[in-house]
N, C-alpha and C. Protein backbone atom coordinates (compact mmCIF):
# COMPACT_ATOMS: atom_id res chain seq x y z
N UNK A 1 10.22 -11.64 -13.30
CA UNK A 1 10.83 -12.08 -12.06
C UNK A 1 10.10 -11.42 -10.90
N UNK A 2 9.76 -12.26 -9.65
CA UNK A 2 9.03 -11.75 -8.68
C UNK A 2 10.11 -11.63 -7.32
N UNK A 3 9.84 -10.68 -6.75
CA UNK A 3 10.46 -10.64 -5.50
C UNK A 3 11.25 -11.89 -5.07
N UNK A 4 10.26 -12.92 -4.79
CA UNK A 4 10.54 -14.34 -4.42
C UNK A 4 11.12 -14.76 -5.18
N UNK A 5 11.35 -15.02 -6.46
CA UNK A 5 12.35 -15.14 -7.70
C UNK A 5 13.77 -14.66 -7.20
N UNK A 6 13.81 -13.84 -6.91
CA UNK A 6 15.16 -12.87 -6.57
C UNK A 6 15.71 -13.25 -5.40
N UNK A 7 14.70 -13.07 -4.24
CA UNK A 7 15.36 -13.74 -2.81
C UNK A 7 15.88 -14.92 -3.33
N UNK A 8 15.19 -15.95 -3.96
CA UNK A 8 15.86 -17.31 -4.28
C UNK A 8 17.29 -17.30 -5.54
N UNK A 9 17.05 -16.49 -6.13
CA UNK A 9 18.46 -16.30 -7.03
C UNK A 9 19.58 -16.36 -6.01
N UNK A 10 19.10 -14.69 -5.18
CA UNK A 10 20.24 -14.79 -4.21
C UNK A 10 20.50 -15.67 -3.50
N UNK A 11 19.50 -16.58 -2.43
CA UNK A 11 20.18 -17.04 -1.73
C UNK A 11 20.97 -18.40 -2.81
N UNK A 12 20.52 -18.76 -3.34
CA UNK A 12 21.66 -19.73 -4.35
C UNK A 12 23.30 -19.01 -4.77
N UNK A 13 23.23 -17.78 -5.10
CA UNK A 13 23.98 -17.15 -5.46
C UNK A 13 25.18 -17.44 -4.12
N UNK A 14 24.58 -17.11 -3.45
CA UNK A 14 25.50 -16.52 -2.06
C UNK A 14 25.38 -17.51 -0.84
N UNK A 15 24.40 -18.17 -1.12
CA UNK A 15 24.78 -19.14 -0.22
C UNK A 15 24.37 -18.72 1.56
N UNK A 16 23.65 -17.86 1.07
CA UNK A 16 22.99 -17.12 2.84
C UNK A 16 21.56 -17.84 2.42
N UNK A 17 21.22 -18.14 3.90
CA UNK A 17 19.81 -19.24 4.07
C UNK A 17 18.86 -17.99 3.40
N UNK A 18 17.28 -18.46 3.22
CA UNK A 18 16.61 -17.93 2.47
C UNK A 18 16.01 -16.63 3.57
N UNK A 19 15.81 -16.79 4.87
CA UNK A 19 15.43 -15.68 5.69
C UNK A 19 16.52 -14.66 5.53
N UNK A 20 17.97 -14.80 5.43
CA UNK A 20 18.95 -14.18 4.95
C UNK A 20 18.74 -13.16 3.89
N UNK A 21 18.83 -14.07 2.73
CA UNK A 21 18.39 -13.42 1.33
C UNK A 21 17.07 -12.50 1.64
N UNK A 22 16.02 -12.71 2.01
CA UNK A 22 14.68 -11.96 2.16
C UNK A 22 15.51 -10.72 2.82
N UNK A 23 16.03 -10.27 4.07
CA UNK A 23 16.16 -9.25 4.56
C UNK A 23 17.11 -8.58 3.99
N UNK A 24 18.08 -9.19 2.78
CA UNK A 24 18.75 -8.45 1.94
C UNK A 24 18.34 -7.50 0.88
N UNK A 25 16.87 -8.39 0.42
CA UNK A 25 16.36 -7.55 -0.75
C UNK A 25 15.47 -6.49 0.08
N UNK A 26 14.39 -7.33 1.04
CA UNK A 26 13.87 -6.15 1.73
C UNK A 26 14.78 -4.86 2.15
N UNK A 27 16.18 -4.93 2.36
CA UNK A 27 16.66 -3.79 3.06
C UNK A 27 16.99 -3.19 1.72
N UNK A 28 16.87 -3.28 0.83
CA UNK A 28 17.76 -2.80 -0.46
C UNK A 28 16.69 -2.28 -1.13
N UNK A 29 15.23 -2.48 -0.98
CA UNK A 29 13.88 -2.01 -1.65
C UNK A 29 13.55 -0.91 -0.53
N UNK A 30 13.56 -1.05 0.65
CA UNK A 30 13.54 -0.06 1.69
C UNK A 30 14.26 0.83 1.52
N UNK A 31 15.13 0.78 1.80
CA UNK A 31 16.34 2.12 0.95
C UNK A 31 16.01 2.93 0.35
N UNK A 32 15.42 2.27 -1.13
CA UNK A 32 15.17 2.77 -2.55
C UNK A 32 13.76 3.46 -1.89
N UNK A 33 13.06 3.11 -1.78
CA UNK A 33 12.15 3.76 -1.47
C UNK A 33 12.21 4.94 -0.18
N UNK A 34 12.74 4.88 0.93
CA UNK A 34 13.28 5.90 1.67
C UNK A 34 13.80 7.04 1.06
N UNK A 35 15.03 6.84 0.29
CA UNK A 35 15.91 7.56 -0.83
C UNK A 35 14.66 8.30 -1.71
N UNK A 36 13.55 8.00 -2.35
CA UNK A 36 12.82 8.18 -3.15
C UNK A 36 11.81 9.21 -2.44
N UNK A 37 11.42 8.55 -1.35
CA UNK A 37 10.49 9.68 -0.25
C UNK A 37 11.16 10.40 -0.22
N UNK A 38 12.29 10.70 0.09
CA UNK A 38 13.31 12.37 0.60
C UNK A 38 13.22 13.00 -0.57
N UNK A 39 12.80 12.54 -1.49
CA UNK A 39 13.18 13.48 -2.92
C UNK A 39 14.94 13.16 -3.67
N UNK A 40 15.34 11.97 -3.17
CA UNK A 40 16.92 11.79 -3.64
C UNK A 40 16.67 10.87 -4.75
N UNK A 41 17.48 10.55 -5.57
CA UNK A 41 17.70 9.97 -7.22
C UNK A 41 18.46 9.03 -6.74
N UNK A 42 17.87 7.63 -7.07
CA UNK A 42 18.47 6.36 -6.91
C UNK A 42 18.98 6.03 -8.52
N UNK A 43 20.28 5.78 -8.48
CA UNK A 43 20.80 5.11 -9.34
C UNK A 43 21.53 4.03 -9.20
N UNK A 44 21.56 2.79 -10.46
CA UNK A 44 22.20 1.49 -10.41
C UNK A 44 23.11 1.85 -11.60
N UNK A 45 24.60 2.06 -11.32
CA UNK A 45 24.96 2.60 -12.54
C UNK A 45 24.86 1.18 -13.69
N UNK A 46 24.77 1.27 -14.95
CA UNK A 46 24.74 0.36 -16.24
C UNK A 46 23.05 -0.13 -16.10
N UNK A 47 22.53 -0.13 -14.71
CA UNK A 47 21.30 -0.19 -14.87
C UNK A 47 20.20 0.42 -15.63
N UNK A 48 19.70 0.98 -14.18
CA UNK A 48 18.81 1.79 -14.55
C UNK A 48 18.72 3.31 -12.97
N UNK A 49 17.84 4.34 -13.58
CA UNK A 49 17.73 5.10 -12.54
C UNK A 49 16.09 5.11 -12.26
N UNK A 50 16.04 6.24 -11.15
CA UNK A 50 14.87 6.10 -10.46
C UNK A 50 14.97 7.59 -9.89
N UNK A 51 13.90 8.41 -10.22
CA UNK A 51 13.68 9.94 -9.36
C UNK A 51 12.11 9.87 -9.51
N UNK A 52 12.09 10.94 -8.45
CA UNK A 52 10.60 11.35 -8.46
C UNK A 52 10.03 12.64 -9.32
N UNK A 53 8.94 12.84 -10.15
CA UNK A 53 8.91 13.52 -10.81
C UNK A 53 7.55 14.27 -10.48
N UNK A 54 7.74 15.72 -10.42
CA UNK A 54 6.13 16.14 -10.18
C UNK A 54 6.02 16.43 -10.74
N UNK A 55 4.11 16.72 -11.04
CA UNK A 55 3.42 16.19 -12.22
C UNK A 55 1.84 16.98 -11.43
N UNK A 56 1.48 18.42 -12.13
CA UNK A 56 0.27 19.65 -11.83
C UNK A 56 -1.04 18.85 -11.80
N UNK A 57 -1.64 19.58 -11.24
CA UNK A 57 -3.01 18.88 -11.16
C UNK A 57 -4.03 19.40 -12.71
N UNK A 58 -4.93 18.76 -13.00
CA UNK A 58 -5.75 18.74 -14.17
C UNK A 58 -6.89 18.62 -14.18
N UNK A 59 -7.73 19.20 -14.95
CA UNK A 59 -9.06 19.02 -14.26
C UNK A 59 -9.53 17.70 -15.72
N UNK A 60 -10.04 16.49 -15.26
CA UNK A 60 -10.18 15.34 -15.87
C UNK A 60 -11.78 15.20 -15.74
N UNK A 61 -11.95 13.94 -16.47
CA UNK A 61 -13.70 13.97 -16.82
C UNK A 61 -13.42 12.40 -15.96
N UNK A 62 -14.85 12.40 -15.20
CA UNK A 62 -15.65 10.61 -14.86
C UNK A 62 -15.69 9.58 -16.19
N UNK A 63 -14.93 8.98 -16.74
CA UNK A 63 -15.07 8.03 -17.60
C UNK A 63 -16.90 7.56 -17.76
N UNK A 64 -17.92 7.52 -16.47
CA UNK A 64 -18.79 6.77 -16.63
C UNK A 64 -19.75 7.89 -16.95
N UNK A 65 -19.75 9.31 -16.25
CA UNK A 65 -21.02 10.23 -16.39
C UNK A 65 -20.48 11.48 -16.87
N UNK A 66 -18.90 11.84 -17.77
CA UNK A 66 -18.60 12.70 -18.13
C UNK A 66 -18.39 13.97 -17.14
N UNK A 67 -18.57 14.35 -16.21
CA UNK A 67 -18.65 15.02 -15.00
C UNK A 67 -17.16 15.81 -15.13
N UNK A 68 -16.52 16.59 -15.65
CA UNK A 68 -15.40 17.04 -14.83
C UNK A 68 -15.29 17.15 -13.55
N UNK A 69 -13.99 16.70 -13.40
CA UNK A 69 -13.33 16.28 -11.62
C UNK A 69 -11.93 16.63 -11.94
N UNK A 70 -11.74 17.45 -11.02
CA UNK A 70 -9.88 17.83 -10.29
C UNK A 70 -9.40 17.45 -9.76
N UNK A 71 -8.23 16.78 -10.78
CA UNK A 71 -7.22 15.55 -10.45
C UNK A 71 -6.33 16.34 -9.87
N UNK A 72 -5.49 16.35 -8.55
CA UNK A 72 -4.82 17.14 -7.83
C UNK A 72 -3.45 16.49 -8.03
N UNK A 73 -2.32 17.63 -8.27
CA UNK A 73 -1.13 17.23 -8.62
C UNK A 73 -0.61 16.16 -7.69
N UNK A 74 0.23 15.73 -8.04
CA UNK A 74 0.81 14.78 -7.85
C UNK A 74 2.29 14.27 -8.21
N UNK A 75 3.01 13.23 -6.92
CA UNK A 75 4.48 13.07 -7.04
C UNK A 75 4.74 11.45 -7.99
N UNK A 76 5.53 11.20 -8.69
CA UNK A 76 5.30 9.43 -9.13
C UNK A 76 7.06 8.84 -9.15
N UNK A 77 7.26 8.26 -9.14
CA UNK A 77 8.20 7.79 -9.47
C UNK A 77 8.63 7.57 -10.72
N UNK A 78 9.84 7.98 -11.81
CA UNK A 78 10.22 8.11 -12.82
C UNK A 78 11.01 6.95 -12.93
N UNK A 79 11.07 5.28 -13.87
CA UNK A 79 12.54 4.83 -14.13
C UNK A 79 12.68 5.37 -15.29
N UNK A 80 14.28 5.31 -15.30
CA UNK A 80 14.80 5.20 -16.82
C UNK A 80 16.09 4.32 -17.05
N UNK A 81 15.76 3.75 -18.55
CA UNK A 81 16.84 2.86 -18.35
C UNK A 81 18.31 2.88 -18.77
N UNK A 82 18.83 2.06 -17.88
CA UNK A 82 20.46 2.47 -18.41
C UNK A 82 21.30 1.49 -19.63
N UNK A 83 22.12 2.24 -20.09
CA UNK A 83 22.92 2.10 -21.47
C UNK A 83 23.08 0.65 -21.39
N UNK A 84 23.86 -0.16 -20.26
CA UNK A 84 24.13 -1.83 -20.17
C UNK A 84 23.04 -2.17 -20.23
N UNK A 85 21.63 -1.79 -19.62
CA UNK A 85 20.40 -2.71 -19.70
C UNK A 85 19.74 -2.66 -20.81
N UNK A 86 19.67 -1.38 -21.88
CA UNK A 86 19.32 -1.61 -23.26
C UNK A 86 19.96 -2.30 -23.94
N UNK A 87 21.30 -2.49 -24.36
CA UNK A 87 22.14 -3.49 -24.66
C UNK A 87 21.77 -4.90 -24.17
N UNK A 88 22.00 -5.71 -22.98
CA UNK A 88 21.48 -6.65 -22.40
C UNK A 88 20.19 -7.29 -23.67
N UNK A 89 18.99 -6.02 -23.37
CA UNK A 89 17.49 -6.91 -23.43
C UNK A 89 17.65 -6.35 -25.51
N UNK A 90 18.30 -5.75 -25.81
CA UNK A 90 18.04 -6.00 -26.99
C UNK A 90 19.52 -6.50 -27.67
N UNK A 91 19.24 -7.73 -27.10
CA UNK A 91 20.93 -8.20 -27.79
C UNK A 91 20.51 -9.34 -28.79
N UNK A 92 21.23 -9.23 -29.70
CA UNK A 92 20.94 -9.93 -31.28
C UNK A 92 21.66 -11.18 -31.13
């Protein structure tokens, strides 16, 4: 499912015109990501969650000329999924 997938679910869903729906998901991905910059833990409960996880720097090789190079730590975003959504996608 793509972004545009979703705006259009919703606006069918709900019945708000499609510029509607767009600034719903945009404000709801903005969020998540705001929430995520501060260092705060987004959760969808039965979903899934979302934190940021840091992660040391390493000293890594050039795939093309073998060269060690220092990969400098770094922040990423962690999901994990929740109890209703494993259920859901592995349902018999």
């Amino acid at each position: 499912m793509t972004k545009a997938d979703l705006i259009e679910a919703l606006r069918k869903e709900t019945n708000l015109t499609k510029v509607q729906a767009e600034q719903v998901v945009d404000l709801f991905f903005d969020e998540m990501s705001k929430a995520l910059a501060s260092g705060d833990r987004v959760e969808v409960r039965g979903l899934c969650s979302f934190q940021v996880r840091s992660y040391k720097g390493y000293t890594g090789r050039n795939p093309r000329t073998g060269e060690p190079r220092e990969v400098p730590a770094k922040k990423l975003p962690f999901f994990k999924c929740g109890g209703e959504l494993k259920e859901r996608v592995d349902y018999k």
